[in-house]
Protein backbone atom coordinates (compact mmCIF):
# COMPACT_ATOMS: atom_id res chain seq x y z
CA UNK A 1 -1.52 -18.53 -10.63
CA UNK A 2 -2.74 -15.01 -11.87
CA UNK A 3 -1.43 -12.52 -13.42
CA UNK A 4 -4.06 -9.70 -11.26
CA UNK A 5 -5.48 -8.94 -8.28
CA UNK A 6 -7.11 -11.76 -6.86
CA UNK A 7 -10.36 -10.10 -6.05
CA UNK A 8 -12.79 -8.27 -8.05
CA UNK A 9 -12.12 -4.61 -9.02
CA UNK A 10 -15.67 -3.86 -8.07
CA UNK A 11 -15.26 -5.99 -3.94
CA UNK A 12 -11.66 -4.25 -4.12
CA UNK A 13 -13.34 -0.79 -4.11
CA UNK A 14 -16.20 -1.48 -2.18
CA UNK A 15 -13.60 -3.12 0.40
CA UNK A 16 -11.86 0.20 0.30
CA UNK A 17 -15.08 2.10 0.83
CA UNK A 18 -16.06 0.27 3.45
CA UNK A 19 -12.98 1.55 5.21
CA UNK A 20 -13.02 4.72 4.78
CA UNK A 21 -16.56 5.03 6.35
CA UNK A 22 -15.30 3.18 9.48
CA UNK A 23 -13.47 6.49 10.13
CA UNK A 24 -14.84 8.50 12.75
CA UNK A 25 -12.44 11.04 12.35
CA UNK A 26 -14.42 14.10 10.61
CA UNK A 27 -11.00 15.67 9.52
CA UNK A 28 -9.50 12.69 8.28
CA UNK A 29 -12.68 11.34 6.82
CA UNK A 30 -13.37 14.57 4.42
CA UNK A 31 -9.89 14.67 3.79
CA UNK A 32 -10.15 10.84 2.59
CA UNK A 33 -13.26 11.57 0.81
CA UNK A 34 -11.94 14.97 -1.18
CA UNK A 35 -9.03 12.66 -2.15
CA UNK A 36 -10.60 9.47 -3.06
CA UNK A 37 -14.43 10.31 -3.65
CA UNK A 38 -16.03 8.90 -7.09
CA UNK A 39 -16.08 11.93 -8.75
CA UNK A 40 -12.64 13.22 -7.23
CA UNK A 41 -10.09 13.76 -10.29
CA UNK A 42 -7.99 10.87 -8.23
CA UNK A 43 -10.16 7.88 -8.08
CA UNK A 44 -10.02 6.54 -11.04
CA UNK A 45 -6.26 7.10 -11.75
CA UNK A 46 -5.45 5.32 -8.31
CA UNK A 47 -8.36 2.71 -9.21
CA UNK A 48 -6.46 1.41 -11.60
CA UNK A 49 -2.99 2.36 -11.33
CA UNK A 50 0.34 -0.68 -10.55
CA UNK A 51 1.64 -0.64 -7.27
CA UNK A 52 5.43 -1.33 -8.83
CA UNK A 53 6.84 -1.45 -11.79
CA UNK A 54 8.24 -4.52 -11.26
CA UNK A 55 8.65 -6.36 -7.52
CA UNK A 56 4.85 -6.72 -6.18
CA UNK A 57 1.64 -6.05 -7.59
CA UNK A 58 2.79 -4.81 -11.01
CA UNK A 59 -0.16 -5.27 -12.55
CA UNK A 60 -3.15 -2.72 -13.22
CA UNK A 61 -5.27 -1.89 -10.31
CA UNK A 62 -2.39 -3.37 -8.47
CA UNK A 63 -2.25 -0.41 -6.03
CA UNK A 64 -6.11 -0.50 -4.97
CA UNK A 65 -5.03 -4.34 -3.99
CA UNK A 66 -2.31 -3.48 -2.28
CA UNK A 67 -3.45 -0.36 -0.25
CA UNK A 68 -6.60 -2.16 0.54
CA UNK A 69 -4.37 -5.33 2.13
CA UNK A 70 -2.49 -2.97 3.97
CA UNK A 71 -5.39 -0.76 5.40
CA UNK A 72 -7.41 -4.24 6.30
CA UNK A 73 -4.24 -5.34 8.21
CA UNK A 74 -3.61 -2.20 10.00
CA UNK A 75 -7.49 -2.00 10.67
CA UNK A 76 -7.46 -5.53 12.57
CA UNK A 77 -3.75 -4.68 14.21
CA UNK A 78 -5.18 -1.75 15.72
CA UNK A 79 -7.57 -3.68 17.54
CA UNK A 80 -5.07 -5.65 19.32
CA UNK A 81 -2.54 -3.59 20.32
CA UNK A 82 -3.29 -0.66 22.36
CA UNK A 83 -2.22 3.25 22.25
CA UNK A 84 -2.57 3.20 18.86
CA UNK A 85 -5.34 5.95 17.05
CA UNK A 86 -7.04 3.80 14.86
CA UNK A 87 -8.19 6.33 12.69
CA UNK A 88 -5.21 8.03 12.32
CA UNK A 89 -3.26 4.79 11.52
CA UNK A 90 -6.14 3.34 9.09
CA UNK A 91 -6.71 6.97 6.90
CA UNK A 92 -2.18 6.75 6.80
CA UNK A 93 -2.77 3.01 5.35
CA UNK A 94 -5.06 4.14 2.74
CA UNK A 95 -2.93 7.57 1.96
CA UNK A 96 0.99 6.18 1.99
CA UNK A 97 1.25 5.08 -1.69
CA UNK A 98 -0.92 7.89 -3.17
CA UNK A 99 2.42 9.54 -4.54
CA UNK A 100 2.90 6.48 -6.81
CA UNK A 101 -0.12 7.49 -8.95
CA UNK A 102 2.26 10.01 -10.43
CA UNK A 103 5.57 7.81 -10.15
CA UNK A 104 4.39 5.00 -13.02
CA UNK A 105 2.93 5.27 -16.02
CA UNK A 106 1.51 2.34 -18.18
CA UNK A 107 2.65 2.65 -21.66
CA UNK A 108 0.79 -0.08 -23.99
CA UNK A 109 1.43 -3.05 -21.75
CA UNK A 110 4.38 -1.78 -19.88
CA UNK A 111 4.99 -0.03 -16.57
CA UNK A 112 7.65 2.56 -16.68
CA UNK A 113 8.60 5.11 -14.18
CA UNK A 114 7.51 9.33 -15.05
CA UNK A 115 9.94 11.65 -15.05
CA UNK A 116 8.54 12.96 -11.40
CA UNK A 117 9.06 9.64 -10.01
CA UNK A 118 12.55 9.29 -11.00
CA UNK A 119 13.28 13.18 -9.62
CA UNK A 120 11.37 13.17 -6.92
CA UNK A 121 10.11 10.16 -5.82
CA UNK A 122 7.25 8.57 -4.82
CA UNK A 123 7.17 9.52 -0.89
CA UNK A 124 7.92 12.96 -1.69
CA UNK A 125 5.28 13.23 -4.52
CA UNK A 126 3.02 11.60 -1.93
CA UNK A 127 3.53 13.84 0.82
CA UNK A 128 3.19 16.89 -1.30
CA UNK A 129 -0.48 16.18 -3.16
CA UNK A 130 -1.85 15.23 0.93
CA UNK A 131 0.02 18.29 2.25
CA UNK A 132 -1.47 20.70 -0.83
CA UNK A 133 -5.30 18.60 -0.01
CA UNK A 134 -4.96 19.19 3.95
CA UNK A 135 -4.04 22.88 2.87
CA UNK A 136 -7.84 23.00 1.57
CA UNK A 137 -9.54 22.42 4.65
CA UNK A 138 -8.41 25.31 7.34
CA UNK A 139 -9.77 23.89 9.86
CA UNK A 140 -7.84 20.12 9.68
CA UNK A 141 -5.54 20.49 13.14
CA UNK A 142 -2.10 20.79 12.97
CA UNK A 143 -0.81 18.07 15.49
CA UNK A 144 -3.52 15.43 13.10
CA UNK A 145 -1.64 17.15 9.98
CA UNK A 146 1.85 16.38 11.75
CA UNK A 147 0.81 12.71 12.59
CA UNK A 148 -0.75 12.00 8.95
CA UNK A 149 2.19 13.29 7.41
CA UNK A 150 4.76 11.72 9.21
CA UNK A 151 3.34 8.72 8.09
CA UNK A 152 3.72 9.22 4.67
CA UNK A 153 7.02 10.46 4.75
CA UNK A 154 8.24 7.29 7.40
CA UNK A 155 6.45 4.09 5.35
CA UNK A 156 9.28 3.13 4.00
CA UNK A 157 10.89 1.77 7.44
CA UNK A 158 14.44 3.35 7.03
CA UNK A 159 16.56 6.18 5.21
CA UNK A 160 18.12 3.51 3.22
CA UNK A 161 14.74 2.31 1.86
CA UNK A 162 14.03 5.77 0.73
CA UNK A 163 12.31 7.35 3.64
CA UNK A 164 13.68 10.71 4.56
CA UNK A 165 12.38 9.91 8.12
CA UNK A 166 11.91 6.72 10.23
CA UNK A 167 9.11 6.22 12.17
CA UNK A 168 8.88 7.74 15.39
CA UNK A 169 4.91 7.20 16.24
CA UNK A 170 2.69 3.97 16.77
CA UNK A 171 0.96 4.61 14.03
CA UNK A 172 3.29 5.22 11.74
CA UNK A 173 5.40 1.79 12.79
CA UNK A 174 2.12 -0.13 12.32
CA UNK A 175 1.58 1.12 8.48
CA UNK A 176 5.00 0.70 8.03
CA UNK A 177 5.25 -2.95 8.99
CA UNK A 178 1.89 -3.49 7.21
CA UNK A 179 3.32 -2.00 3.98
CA UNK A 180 6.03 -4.09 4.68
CA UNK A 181 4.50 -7.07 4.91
CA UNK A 182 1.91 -6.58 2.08
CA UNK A 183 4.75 -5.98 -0.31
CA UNK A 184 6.99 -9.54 0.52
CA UNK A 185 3.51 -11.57 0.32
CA UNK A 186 2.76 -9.60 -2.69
CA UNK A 187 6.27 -10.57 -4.26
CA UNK A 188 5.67 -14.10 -3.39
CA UNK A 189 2.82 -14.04 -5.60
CA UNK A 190 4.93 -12.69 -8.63
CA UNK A 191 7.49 -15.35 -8.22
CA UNK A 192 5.68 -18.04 -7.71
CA UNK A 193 3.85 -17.40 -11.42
CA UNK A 194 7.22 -17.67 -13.05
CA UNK A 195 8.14 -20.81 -11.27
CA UNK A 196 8.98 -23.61 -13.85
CA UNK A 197 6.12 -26.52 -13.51
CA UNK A 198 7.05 -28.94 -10.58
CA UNK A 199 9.65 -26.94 -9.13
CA UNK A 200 9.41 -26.10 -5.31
CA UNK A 201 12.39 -23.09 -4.99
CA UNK A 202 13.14 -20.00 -6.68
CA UNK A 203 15.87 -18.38 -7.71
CA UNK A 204 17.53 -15.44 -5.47
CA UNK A 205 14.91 -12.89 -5.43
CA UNK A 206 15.51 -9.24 -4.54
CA UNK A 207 12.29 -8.42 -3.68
CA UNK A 208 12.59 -11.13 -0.66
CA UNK A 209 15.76 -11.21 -0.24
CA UNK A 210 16.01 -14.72 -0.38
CA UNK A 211 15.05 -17.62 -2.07
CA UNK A 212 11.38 -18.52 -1.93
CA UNK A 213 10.06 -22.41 -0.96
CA UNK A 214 6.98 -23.49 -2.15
CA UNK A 215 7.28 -27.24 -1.27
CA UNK A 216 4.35 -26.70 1.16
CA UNK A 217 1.85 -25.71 -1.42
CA UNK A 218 -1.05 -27.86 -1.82
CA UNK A 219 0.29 -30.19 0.61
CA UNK A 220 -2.33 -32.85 2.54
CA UNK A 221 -3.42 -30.67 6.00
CA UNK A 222 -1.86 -34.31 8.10
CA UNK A 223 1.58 -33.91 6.38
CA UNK A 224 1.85 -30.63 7.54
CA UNK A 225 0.39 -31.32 11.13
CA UNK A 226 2.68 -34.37 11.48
């Protein structure tokens, strides 16, 4: 069990480095640098901001963990399935949750949502810090500016789920589905910490939707292949 990321703060950001420089992209690599460079005003705010206040990775630098997951995903899914801009879809994966760095707030040992967040929102506050960084390079195309974007605005999957648009591009399915994915696995994590000793289920969990199993953990590799 822990109550943190499970990797290092300092492989966590080199991870996330490491991306960024596998974007060829010159547009969306300075726009990635201006917004997460060392010495940007960002970087250290979304180094070691939560990812939630409560459902998965709620935890300081909880959203490092989780954008990195998600970027690594939708770096290897690119790979595999074709049409997609790789570039494009990796510099959206490290971008989509920016807005949350002014949705939460860590006050003593709690996470509680800013005023901003609960007005606006964390896709909208997203969207408008990438749109006002794009702004600041002229030159940064409009149809790339478009894609990005869209993105953003789309990661949450559906207009129920808080996204004022679905997502109508390849790359913009893949990050959501990656976001997707990296937030259930993430919630597993949380609920299996509070599970009484010895017990295999949970209850009812909201960030699932379901109850969670873990009967299979640490069981022998020939039960599970019987």
């Amino acid at each position: 069990m822990f109550s943190g990321p499970s990797r290092t703060v300092d492989q966590m950001e080199q991870d996330f480095r490491d991306l960024v420089t596998t974007v060829q992209n010159e547009h969306l690599r300075e726009l990635l640098n201006a917004v997460f460079g060392p010495d940007s005003p960002t970087w250290a705010r979304f180094r070691a901001a939560p990812a939630a206040k409560h459902y998965h990775q709620a935890y300081a630098h909880g959203l490092l963990e989780h954008t990195v997951t998600v970027a690594q995903a939708v770096s290897a899914l690119s790979a595999i399935f074709p049409g997609l801009d790789r570039d494009l879809a990796v510099s959206g994966a490290l971008l989509h949750d920016i807005g949350k760095l002014d949705t939460y707030e860590t006050i003593e040992d709690r996470i509680e949502m800013t005023d901003d967040g609960r007005l606006q929102g964390e896709i909208v506050l997203g969207y408008s810090l990438v749109r006002a960084e794009i702004d600041c390079h002229p030159a940064f195309p409009h149809p790339l500016r478009q894609a990005l974007l869209h993105i953003i605005l789309s990661h949450h999957g559906a207009l129920e789920h808080g996204s004022p648009v679905v997502p109508c591009t390849r790359e913009a399915t893949l990050v959501h589905m990656a976001d997707n994915l990296g937030s259930k696995l993430g919630s597993f994590d949380r609920i299996e910490r509070g599970l009484d000793a010895g017990a295999q289920w949970a209850n009812y969990d909201r960030g699932i939707g379901a109850s969670a199993y873990f009967g299979l953990d640490g069981a022998a590799p020939e039960l599970l292949a019987a």
